[in-house]
C-alpha atoms as a PDB file:
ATOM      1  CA  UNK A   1     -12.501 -24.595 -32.855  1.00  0.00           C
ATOM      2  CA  UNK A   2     -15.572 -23.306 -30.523  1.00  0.00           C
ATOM      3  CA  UNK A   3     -15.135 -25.986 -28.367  1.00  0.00           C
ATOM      4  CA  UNK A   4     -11.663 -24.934 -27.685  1.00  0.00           C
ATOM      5  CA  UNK A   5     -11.877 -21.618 -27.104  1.00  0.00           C
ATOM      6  CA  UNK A   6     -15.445 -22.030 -25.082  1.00  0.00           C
ATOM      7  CA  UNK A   7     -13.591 -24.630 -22.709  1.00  0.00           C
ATOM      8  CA  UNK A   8     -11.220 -22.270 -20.998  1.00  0.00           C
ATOM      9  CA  UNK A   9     -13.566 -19.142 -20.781  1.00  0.00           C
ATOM     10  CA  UNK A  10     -15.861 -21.689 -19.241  1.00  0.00           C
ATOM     11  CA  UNK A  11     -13.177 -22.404 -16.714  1.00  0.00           C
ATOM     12  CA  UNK A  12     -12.210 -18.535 -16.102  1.00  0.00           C
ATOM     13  CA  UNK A  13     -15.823 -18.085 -15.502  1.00  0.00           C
ATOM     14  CA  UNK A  14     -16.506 -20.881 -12.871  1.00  0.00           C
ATOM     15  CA  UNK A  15     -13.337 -19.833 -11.192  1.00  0.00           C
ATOM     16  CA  UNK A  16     -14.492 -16.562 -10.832  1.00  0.00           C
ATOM     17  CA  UNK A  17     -18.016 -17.599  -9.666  1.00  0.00           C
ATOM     18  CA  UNK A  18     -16.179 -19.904  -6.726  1.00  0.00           C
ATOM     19  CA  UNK A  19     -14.090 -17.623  -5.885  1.00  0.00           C
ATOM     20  CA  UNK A  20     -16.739 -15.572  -3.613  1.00  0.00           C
ATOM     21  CA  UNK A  21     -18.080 -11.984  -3.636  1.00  0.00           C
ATOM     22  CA  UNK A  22     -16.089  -9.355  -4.705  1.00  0.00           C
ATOM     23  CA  UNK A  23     -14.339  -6.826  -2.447  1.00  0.00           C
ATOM     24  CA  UNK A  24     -17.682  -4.434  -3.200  1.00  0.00           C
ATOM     25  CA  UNK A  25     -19.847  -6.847  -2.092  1.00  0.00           C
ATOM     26  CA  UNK A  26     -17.701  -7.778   0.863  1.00  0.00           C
ATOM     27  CA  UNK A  27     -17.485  -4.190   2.617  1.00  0.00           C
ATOM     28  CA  UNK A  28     -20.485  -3.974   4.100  1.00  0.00           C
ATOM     29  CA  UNK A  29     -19.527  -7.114   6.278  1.00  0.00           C
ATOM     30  CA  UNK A  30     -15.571  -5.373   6.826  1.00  0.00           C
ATOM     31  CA  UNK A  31     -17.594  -2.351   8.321  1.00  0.00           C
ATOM     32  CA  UNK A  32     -19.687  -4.411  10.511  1.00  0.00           C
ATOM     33  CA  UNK A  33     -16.881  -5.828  11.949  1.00  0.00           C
ATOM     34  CA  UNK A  34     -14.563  -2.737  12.193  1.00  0.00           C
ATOM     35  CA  UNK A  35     -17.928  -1.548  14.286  1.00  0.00           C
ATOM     36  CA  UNK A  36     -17.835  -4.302  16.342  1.00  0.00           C
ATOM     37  CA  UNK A  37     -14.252  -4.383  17.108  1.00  0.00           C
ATOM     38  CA  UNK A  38     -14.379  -1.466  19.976  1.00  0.00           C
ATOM     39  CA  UNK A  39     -16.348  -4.189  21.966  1.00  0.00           C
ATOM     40  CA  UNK A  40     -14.654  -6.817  21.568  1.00  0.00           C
ATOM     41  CA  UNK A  41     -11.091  -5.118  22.053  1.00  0.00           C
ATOM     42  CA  UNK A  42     -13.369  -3.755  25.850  1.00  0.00           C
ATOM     43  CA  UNK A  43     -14.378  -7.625  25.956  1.00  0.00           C
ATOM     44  CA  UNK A  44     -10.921  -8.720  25.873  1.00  0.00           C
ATOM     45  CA  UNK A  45      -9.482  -6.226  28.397  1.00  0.00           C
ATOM     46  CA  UNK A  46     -12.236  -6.997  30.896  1.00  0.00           C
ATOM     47  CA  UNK A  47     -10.950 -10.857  30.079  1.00  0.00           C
ATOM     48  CA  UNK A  48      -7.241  -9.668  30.774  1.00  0.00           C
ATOM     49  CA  UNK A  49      -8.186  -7.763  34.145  1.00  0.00           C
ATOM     50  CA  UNK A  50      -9.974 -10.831  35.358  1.00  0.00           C
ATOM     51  CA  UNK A  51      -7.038 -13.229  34.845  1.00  0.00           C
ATOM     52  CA  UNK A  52      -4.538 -11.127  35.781  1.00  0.00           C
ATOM     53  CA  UNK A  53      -6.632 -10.255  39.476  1.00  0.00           C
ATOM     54  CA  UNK A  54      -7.220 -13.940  39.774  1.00  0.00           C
ATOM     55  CA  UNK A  55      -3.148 -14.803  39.375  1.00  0.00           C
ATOM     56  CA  UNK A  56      -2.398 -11.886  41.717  1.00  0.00           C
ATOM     57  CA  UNK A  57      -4.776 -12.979  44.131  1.00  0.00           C
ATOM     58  CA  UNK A  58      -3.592 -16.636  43.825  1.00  0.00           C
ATOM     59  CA  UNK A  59       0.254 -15.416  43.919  1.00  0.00           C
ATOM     60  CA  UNK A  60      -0.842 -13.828  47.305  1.00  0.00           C
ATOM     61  CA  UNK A  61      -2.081 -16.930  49.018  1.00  0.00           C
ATOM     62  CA  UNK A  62       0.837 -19.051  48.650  1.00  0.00           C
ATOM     63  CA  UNK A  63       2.647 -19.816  51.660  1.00  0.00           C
ATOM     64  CA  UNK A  64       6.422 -19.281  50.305  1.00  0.00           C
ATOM     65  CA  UNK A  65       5.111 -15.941  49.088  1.00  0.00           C
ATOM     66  CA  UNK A  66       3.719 -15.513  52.201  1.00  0.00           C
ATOM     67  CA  UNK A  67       6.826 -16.320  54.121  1.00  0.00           C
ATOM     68  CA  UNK A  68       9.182 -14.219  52.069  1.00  0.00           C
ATOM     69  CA  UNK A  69       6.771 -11.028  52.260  1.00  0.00           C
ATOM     70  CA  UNK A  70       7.287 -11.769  56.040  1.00  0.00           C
ATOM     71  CA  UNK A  71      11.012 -12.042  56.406  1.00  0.00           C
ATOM     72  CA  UNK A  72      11.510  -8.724  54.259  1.00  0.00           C
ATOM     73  CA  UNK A  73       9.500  -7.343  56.817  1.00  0.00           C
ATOM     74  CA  UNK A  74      11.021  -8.361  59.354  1.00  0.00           C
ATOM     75  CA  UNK A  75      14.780  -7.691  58.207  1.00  0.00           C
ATOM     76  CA  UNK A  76      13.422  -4.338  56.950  1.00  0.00           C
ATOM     77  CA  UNK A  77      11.676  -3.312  60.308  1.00  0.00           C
ATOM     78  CA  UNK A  78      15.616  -4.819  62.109  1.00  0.00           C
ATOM     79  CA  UNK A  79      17.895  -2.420  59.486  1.00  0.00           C
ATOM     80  CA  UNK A  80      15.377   0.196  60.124  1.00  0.00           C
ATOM     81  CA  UNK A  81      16.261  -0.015  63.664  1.00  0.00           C
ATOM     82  CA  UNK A  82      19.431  -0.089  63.316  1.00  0.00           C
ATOM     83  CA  UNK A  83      20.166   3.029  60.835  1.00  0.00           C
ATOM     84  CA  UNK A  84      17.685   4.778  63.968  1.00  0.00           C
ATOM     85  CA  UNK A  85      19.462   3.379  66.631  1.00  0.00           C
ATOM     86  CA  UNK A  86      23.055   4.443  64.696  1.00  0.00           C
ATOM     87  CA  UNK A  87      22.018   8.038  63.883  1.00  0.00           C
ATOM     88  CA  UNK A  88      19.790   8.956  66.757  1.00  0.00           C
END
């Protein structure tokens, strides 16, 4: 009769041994991080910036980009004229 009632608390107490610190013991690490966090949040936007400068700059040196900027330019600068020519 010991044996069976000493198995299973044997088993409730290994699982609870595995199962890792408890959530008092684990806080100190949860503030550590939650300190940490501001910098890696600055880390990451730094990150973002970069990539997004680096597309914008490689968006810029296509040539079809480069071409269309130029014709919407151009036909802006002509209906510009125009509308000056038709109201001066």
């Amino acid at each position: 009769m010991r044996l069976f009632i000493a198995f299973p608390v044997l088993i409730v107490v290994v699982a609870m041994a595995l199962e890792g610190p408890a959530p008092a013991q684990a806080a100190p690490e949860l503030s550590s991080t939650l300190e940490s966090l501001p910098g890696k949040l600055k880390e990451f936007g730094n990150t973002l910036e970069d990539k997004a400068r680096e597309a914008v700059e490689y968006i810029k040196q296509k040539e079809l980009v480069s071409k269309t900027r130029t014709w919407f330019s151009e036909t802006f600068g002509k209906i510009k004229e125009k509308v000056k020519n038709t109201f001066a």
